[in-house]
N, C-alpha and C. Protein backbone atom coordinates (compact mmCIF):
# COMPACT_ATOMS: atom_id res chain seq x y z
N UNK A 1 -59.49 37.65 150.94
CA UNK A 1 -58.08 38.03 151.06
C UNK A 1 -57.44 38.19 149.69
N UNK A 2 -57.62 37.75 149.02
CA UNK A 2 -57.52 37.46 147.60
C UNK A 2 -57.29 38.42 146.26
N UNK A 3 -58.86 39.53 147.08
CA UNK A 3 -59.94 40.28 146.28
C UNK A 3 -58.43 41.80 145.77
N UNK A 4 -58.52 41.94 145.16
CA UNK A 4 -57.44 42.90 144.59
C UNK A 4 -58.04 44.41 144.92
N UNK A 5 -59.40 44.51 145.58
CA UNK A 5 -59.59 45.67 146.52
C UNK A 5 -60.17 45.75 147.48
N UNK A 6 -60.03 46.94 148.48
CA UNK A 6 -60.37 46.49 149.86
C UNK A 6 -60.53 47.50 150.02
N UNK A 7 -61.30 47.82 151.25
CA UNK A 7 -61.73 46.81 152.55
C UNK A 7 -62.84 46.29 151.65
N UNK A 8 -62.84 44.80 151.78
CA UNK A 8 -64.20 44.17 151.72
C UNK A 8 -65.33 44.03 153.01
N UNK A 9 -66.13 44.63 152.43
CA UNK A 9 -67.23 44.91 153.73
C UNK A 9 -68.08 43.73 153.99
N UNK A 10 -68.27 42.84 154.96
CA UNK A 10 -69.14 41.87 154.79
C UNK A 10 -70.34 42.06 156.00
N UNK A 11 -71.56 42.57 155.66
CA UNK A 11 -72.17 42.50 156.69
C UNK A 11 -73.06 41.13 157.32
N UNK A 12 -72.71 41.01 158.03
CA UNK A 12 -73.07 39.76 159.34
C UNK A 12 -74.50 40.22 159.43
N UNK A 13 -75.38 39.76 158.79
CA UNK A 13 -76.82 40.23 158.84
C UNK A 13 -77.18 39.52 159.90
N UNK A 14 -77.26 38.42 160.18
CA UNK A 14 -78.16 37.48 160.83
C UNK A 14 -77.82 37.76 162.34
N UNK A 15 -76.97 38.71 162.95
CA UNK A 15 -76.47 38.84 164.35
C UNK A 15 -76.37 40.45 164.43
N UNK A 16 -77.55 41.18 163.67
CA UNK A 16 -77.49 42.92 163.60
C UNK A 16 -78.32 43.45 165.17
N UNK A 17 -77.10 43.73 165.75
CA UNK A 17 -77.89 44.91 167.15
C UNK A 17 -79.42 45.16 166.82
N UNK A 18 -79.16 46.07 165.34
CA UNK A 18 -79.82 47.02 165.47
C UNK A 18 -81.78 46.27 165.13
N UNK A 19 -81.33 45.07 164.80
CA UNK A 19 -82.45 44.59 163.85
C UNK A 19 -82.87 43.40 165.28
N UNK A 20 -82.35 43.28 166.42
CA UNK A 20 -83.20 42.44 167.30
C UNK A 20 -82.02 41.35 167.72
N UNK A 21 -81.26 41.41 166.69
CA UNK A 21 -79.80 40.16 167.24
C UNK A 21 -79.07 40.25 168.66
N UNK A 22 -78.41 39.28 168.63
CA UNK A 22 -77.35 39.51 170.18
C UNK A 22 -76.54 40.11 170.26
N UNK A 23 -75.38 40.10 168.75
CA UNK A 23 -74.60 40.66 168.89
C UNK A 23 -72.94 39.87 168.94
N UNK A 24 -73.49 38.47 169.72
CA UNK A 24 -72.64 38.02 170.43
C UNK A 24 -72.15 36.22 169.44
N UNK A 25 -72.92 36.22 168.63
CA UNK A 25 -72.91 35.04 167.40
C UNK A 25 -71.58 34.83 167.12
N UNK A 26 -70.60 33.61 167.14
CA UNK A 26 -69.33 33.68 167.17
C UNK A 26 -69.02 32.55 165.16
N UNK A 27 -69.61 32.87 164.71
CA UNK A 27 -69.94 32.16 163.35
C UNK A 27 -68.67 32.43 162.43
N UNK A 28 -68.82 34.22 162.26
CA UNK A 28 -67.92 34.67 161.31
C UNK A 28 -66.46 34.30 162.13
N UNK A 29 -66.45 34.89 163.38
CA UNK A 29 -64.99 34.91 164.03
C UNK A 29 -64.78 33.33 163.60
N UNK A 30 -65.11 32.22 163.80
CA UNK A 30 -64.79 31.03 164.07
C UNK A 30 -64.31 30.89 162.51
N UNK A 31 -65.00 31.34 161.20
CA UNK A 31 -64.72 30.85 159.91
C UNK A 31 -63.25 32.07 159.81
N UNK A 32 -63.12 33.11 160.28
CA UNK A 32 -61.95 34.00 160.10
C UNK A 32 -60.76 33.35 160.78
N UNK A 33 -61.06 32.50 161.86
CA UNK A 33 -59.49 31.93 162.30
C UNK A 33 -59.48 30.54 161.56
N UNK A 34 -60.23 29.95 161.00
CA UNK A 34 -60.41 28.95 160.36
C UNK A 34 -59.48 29.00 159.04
N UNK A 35 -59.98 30.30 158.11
CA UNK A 35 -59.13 30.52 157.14
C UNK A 35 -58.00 30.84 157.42
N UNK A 36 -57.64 31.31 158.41
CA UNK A 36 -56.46 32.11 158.35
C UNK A 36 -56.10 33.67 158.25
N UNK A 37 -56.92 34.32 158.26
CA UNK A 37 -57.26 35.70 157.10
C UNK A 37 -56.55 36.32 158.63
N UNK A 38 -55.67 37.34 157.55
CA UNK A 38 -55.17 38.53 158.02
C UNK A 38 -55.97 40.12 157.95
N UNK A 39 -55.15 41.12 158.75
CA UNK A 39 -55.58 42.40 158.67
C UNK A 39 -56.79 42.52 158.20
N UNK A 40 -58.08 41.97 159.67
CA UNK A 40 -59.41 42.07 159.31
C UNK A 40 -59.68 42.68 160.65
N UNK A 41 -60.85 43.33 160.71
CA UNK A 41 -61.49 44.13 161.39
C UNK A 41 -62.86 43.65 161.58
N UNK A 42 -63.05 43.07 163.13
CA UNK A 42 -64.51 42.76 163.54
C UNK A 42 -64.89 43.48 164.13
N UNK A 43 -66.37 44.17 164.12
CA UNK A 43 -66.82 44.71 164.28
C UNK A 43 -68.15 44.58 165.44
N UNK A 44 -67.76 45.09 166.47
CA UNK A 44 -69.65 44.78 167.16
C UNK A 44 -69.62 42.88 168.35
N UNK A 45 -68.26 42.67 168.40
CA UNK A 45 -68.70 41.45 169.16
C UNK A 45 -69.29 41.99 170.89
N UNK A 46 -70.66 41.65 171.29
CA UNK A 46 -70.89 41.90 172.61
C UNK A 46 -70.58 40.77 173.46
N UNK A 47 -69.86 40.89 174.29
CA UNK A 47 -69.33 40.12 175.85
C UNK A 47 -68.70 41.01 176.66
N UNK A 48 -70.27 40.77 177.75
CA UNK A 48 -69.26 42.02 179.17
C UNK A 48 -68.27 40.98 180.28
N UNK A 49 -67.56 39.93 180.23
CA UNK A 49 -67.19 39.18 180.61
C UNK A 49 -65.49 39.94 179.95
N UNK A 50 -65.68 39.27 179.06
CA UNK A 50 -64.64 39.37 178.41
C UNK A 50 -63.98 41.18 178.03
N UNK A 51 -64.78 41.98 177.98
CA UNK A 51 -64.74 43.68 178.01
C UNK A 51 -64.11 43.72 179.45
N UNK A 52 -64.95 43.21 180.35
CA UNK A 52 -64.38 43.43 182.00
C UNK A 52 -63.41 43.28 182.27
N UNK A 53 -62.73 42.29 181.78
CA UNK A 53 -61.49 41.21 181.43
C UNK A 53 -60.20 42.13 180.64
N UNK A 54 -61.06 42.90 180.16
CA UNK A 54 -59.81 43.40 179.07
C UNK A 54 -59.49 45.23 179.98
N UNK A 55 -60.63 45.32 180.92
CA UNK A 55 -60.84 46.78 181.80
C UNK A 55 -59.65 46.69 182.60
N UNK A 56 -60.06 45.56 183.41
CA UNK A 56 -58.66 44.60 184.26
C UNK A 56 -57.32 44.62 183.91
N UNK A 57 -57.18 44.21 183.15
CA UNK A 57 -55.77 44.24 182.34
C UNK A 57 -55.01 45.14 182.07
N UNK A 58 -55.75 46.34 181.59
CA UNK A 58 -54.99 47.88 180.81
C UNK A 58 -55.03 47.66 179.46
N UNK A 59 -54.52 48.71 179.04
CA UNK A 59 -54.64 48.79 177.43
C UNK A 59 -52.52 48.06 177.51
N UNK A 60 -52.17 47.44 176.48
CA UNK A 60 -51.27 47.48 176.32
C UNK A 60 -50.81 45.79 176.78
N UNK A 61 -51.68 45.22 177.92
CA UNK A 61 -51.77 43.84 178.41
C UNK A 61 -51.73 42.55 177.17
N UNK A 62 -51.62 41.52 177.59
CA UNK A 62 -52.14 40.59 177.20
C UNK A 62 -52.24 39.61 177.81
N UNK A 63 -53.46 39.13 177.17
CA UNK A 63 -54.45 38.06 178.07
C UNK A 63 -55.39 36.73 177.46
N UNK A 64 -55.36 36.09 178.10
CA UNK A 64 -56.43 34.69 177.15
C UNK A 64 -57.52 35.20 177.28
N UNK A 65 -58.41 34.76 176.50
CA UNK A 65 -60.04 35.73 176.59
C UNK A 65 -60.73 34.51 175.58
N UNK A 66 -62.03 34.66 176.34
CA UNK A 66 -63.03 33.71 175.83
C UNK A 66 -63.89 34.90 175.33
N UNK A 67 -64.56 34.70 173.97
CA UNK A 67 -65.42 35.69 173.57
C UNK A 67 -66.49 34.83 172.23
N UNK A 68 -67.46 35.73 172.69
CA UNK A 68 -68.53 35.46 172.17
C UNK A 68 -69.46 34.45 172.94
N UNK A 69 -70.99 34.37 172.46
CA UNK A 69 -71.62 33.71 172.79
C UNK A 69 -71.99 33.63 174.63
N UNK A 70 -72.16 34.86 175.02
CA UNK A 70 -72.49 34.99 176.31
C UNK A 70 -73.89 35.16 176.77
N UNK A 71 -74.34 35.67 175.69
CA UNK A 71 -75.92 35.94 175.48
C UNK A 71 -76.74 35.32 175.07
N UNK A 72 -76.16 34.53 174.31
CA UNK A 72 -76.75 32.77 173.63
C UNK A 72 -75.96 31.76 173.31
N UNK A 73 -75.77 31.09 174.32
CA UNK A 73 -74.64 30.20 174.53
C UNK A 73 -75.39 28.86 173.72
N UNK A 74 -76.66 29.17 173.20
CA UNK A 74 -76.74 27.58 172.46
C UNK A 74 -76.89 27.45 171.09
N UNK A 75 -76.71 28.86 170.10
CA UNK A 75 -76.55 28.72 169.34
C UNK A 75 -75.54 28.16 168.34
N UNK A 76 -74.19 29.24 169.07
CA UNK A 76 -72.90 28.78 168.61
C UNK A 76 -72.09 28.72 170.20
N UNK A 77 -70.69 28.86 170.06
CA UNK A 77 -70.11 28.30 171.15
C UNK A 77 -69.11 29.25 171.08
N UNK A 78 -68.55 29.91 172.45
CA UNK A 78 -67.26 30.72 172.65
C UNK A 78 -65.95 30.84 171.82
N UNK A 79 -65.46 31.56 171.60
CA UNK A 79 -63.84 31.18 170.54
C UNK A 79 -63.21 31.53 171.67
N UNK A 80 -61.97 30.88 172.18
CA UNK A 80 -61.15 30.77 172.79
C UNK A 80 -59.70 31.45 172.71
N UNK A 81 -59.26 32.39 172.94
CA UNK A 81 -58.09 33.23 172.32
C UNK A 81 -57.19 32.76 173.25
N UNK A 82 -56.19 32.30 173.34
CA UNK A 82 -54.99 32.50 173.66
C UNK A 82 -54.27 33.36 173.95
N UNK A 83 -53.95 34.83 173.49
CA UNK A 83 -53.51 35.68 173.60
C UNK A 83 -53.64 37.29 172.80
N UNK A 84 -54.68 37.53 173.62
CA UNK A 84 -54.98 38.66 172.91
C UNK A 84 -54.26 40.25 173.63
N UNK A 85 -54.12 41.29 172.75
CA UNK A 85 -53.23 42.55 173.37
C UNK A 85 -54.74 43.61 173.28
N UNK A 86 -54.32 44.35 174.45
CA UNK A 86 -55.71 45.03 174.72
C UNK A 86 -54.81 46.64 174.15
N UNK A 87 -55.75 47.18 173.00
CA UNK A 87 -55.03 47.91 172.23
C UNK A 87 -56.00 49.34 172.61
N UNK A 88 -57.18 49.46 173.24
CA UNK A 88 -58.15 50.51 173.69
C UNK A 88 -59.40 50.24 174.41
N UNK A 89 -59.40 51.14 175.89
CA UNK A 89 -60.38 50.96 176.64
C UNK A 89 -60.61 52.44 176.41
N UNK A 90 -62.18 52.59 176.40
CA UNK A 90 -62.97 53.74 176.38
C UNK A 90 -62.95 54.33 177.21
N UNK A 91 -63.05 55.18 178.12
CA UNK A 91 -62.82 55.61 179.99
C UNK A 91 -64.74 55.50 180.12
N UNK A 92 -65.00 55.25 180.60
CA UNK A 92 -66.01 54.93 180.89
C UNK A 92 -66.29 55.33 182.60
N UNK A 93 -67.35 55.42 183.35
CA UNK A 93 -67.93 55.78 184.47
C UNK A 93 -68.60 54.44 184.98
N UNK A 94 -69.22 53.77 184.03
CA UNK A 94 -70.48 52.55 184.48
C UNK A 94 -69.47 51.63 183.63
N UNK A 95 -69.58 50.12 184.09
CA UNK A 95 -68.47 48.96 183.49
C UNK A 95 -69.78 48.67 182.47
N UNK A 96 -71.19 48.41 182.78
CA UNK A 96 -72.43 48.22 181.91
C UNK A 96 -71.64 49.00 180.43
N UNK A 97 -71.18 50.25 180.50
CA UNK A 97 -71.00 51.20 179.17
C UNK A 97 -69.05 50.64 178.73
N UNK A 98 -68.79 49.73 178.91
CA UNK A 98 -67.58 49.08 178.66
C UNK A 98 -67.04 48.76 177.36
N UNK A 99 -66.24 49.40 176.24
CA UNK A 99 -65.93 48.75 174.93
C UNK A 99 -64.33 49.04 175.07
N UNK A 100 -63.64 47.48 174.26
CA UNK A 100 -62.44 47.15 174.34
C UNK A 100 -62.14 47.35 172.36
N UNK A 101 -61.29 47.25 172.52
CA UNK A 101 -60.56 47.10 171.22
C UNK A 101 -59.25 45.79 171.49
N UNK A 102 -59.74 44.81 170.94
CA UNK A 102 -58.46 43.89 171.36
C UNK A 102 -57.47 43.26 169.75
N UNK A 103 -56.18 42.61 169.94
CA UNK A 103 -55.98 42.15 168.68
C UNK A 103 -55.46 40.44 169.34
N UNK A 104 -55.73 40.33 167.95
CA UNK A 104 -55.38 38.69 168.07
C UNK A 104 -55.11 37.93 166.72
N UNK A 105 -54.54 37.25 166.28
CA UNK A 105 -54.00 36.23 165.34
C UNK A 105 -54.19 37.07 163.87
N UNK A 106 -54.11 38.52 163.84
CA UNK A 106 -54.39 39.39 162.40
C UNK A 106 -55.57 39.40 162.66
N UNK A 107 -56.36 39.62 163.36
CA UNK A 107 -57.84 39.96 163.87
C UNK A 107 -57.75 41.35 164.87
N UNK A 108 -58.45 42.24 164.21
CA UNK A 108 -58.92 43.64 165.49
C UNK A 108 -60.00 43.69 165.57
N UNK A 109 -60.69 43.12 166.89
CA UNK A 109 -62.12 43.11 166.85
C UNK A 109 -62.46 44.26 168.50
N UNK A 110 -63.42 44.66 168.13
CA UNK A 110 -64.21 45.34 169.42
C UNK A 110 -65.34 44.77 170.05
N UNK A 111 -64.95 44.82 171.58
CA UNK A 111 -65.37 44.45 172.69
C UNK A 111 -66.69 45.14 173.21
N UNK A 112 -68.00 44.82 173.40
CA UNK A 112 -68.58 45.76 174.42
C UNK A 112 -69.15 44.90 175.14
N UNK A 113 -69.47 45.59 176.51
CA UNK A 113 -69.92 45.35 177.42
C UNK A 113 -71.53 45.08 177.38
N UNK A 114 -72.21 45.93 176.30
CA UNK A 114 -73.51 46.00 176.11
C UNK A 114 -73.78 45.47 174.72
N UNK A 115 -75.13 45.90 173.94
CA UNK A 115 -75.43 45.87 172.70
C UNK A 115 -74.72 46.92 171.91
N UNK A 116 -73.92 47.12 171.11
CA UNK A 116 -73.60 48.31 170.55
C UNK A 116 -73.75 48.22 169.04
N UNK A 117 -74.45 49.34 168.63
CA UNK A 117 -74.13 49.21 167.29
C UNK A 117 -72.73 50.25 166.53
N UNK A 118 -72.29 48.90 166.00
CA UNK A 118 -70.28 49.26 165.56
C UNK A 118 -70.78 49.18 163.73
N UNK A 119 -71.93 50.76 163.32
CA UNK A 119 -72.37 50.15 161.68
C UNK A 119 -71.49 51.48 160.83
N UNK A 120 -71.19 52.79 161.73
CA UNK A 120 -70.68 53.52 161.05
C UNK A 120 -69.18 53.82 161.21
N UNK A 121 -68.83 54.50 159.68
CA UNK A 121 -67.28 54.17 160.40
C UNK A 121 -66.65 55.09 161.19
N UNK A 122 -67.59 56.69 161.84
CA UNK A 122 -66.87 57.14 162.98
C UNK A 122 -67.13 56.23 164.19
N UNK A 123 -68.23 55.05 164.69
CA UNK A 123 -68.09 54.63 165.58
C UNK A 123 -66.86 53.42 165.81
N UNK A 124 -65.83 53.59 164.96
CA UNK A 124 -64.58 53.08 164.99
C UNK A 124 -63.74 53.57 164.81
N UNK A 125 -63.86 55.35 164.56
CA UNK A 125 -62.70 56.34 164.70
C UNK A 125 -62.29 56.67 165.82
N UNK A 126 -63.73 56.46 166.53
CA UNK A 126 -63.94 57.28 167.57
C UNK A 126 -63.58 56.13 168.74
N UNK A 127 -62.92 55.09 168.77
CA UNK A 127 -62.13 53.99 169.80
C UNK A 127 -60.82 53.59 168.68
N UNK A 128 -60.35 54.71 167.82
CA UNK A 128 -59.12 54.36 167.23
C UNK A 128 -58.69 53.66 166.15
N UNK A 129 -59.91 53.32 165.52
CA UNK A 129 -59.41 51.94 164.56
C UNK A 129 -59.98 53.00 163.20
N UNK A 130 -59.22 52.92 161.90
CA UNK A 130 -59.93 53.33 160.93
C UNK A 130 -60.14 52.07 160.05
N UNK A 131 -61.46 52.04 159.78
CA UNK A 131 -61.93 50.46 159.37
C UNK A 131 -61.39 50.78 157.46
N UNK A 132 -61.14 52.05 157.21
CA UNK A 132 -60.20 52.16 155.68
C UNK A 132 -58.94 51.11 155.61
N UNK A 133 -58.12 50.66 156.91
CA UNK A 133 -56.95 50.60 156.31
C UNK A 133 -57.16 48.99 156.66
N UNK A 134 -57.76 48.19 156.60
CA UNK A 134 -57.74 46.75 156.80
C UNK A 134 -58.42 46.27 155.37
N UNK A 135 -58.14 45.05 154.83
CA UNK A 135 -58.01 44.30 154.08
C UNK A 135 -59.91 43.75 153.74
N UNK A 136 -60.14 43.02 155.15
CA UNK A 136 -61.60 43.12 155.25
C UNK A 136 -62.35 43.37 156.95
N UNK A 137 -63.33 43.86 156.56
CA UNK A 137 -64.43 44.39 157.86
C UNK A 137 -65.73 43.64 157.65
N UNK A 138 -65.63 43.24 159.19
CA UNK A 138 -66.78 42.39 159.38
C UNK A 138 -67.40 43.28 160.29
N UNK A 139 -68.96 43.67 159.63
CA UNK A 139 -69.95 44.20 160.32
C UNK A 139 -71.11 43.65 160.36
N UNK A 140 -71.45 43.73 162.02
CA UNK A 140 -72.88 43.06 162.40
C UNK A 140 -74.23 44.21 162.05
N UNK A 141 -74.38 44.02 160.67
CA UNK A 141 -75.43 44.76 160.50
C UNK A 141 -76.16 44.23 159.24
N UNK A 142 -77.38 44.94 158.46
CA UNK A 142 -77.94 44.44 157.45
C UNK A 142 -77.20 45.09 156.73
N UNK A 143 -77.79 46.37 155.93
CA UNK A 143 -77.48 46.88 155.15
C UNK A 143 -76.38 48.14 155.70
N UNK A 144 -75.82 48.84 154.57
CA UNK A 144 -74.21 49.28 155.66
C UNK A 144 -74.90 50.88 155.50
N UNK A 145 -74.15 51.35 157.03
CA UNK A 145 -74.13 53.37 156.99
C UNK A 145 -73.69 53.60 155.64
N UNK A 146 -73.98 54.74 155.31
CA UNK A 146 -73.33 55.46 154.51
C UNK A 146 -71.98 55.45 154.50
N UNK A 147 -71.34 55.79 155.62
CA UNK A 147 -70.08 56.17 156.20
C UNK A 147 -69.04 54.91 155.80
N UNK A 148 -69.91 54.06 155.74
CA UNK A 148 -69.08 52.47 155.48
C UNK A 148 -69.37 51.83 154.16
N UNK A 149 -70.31 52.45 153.64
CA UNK A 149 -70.74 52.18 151.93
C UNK A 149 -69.85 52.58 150.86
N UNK A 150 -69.40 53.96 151.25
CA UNK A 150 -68.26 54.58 150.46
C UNK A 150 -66.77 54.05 150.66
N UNK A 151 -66.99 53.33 152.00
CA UNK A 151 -65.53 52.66 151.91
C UNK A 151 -65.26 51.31 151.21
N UNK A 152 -66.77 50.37 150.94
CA UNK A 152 -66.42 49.34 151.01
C UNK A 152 -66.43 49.08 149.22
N UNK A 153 -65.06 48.11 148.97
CA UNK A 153 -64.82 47.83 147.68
C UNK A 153 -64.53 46.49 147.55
N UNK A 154 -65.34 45.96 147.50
CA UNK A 154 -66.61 45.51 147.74
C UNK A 154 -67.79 45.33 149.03
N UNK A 155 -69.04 45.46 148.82
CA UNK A 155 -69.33 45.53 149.96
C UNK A 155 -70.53 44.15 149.81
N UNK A 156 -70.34 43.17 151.02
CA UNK A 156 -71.02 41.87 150.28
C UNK A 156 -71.92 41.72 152.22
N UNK A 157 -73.33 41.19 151.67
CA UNK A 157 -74.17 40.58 152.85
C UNK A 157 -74.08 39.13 152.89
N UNK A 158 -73.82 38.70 154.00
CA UNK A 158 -74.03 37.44 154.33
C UNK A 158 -75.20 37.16 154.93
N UNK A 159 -76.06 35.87 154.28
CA UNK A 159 -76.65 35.24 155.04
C UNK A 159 -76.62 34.57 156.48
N UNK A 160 -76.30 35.32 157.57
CA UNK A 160 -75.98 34.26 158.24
C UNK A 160 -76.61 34.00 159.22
N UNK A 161 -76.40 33.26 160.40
CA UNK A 161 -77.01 32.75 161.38
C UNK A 161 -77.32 33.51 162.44
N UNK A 162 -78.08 33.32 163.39
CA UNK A 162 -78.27 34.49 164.48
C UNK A 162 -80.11 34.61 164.43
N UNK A 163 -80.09 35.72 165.19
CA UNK A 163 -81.70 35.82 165.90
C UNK A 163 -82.24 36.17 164.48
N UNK A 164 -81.86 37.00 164.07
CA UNK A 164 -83.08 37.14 162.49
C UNK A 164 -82.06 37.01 161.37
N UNK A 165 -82.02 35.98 161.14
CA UNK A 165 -81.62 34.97 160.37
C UNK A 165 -82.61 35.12 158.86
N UNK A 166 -81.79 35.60 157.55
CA UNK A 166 -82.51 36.38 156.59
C UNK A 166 -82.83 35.52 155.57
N UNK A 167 -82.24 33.96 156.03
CA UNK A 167 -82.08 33.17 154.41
C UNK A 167 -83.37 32.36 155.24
N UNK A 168 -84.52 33.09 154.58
CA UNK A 168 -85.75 32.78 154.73
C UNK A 168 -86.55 31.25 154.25
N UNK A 169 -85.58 30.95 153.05
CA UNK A 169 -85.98 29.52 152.69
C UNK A 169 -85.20 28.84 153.32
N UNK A 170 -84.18 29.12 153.76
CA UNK A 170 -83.76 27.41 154.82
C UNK A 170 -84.14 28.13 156.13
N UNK A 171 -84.86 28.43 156.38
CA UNK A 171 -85.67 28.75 157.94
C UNK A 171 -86.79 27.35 158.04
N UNK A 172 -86.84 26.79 159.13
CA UNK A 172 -87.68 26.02 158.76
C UNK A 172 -88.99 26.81 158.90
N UNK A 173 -90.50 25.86 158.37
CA UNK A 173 -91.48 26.36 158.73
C UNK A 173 -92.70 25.26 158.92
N UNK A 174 -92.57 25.43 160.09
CA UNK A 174 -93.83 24.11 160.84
C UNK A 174 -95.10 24.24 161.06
N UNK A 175 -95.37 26.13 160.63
CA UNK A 175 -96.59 26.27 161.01
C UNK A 175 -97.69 26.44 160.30
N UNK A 176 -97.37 26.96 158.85
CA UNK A 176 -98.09 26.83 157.91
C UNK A 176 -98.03 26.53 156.60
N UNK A 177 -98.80 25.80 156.45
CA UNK A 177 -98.18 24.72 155.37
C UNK A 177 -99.57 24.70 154.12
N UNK A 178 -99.24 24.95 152.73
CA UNK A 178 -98.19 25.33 151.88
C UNK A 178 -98.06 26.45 151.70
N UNK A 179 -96.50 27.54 151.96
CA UNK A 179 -96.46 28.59 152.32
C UNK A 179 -95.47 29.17 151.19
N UNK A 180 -95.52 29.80 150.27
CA UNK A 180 -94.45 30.53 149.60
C UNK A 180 -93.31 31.49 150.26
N UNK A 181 -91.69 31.41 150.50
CA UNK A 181 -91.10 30.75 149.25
C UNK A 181 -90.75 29.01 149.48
N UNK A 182 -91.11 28.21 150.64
CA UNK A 182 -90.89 26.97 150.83
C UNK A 182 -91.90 26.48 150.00
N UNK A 183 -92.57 26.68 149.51
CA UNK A 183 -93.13 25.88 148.34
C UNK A 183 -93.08 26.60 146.76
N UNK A 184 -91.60 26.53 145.97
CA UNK A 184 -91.52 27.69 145.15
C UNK A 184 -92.58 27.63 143.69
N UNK A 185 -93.72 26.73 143.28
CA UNK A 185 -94.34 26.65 142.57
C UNK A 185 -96.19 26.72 143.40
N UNK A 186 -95.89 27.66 144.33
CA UNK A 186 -97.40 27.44 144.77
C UNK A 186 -98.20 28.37 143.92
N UNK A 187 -99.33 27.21 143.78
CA UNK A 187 -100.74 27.79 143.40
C UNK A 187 -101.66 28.53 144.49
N UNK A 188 -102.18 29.79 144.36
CA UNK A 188 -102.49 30.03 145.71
C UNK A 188 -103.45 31.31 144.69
N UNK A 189 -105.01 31.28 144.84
CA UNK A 189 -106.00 32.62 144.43
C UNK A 189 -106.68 32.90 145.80
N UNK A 190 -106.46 34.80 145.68
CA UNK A 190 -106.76 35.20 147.03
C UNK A 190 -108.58 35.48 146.51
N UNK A 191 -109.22 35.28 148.01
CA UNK A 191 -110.67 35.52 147.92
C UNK A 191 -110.38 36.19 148.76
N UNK A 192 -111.34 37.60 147.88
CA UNK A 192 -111.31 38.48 148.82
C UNK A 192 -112.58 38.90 149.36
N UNK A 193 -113.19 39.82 150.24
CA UNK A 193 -114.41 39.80 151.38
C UNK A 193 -114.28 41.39 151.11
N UNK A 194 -115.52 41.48 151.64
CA UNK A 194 -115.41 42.96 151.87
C UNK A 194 -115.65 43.02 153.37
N UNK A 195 -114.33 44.02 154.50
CA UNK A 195 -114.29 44.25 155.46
C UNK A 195 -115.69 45.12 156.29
N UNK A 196 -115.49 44.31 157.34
CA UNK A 196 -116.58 44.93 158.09
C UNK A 196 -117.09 46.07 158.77
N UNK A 197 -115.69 47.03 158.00
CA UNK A 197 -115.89 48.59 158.26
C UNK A 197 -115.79 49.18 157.50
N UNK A 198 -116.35 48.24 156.31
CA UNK A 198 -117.14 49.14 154.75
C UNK A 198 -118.24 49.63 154.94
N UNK A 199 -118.67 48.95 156.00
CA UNK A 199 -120.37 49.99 156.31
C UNK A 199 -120.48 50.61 157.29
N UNK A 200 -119.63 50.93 158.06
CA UNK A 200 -119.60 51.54 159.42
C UNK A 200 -119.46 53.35 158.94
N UNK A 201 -120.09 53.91 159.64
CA UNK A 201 -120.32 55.52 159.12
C UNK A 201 -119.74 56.13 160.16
């Protein structure tokens, strides 16, 4: 909030659609109402509970909404909104294809019903939001689109938590042991063989 330029881009690596995650990791949201932080933009939260919830309502409603963590309820735990205003529903045919745009406490985050990946920035033109004019954007991805590279001033990865979880040395590892980088001074000379379809004709 601080940073004297913006949007600061932070990508949420450890909860990326596109890379095997849920989607649904409630980590960052929980540290964003924690701080306090205004005019931020989340990006990519999946809950069809809560999307359904916001279908119900209309655009323009407001409503308490539980979000996040529907898909893996034992990693982290639901954030609890109080009152959120439902600011865009997609028209949709199937509720499965469901994305909300909701706001809440200086938070605009998007809703889907499914896995979506929310990495470029027309897939947030294109439900209304231009991720240019907010302060910071939180995206569930590794490395950023193009489309969102040129916007971001600064653009920073987080280590964080979730299904592929990137901060590889605090991962634990039980299975093979002594394994580099958990052992950062290993001695280790490879013997090598010659494969058994060096002689095969």
């Amino acid at each position: 909030m601080a940073s004297a330029t913006h949007p600061v881009v932070i990508s949420d690596s450890g909860d990326n659609p596109g890379g095997g995650g849920n989607s649904d990791q409630t980590f960052f949201l929980q540290a964003l109402l924690k701080a306090g932080t205004k005019d931020v933009l989340l990006g990519g939260m999946t809950d069809r509970p809560a999307t359904d919830a916001c279908y119900r309502a209309g655009v323009g409603a407001t409503l308490p909404l539980s979000i996040g963590a529907t898909l893996d309820p034992l990693m982290c735990r639901p954030v609890q909104i109080k009152k959120a205003v439902v600011k865009h529903l997609t028209p949709v045919t199937r509720p499965e294809e469901g994305e909300a745009v909701v706001e809440f406490d200086g938070i605009t985050a998007t809703l889907s019903a499914r896995r979506r990946l929310y990495h470029s920035a027309e897939s947030f033109r294109d439900i209304g939001v231009d991720p240019a004019q907010f302060k910071i954007v939180v995206l569930k991805c590794g490395y950023l689109h193009p489309t969102m590279k040129v916007l971001a001033n600064p653009a920073l990865m987080a280590l964080s938590p979730g299904a592929i979880n990137q901060d590889i040395l605090h991962i634990g590892n039980h299975r093979r042991q002594p394994t580099w980088p958990w052992v950062a001074d290993l001695a280790w000379t490879p013997k090598p063989y010659v494969s058994a379809r060096f002689e095969r004709k």
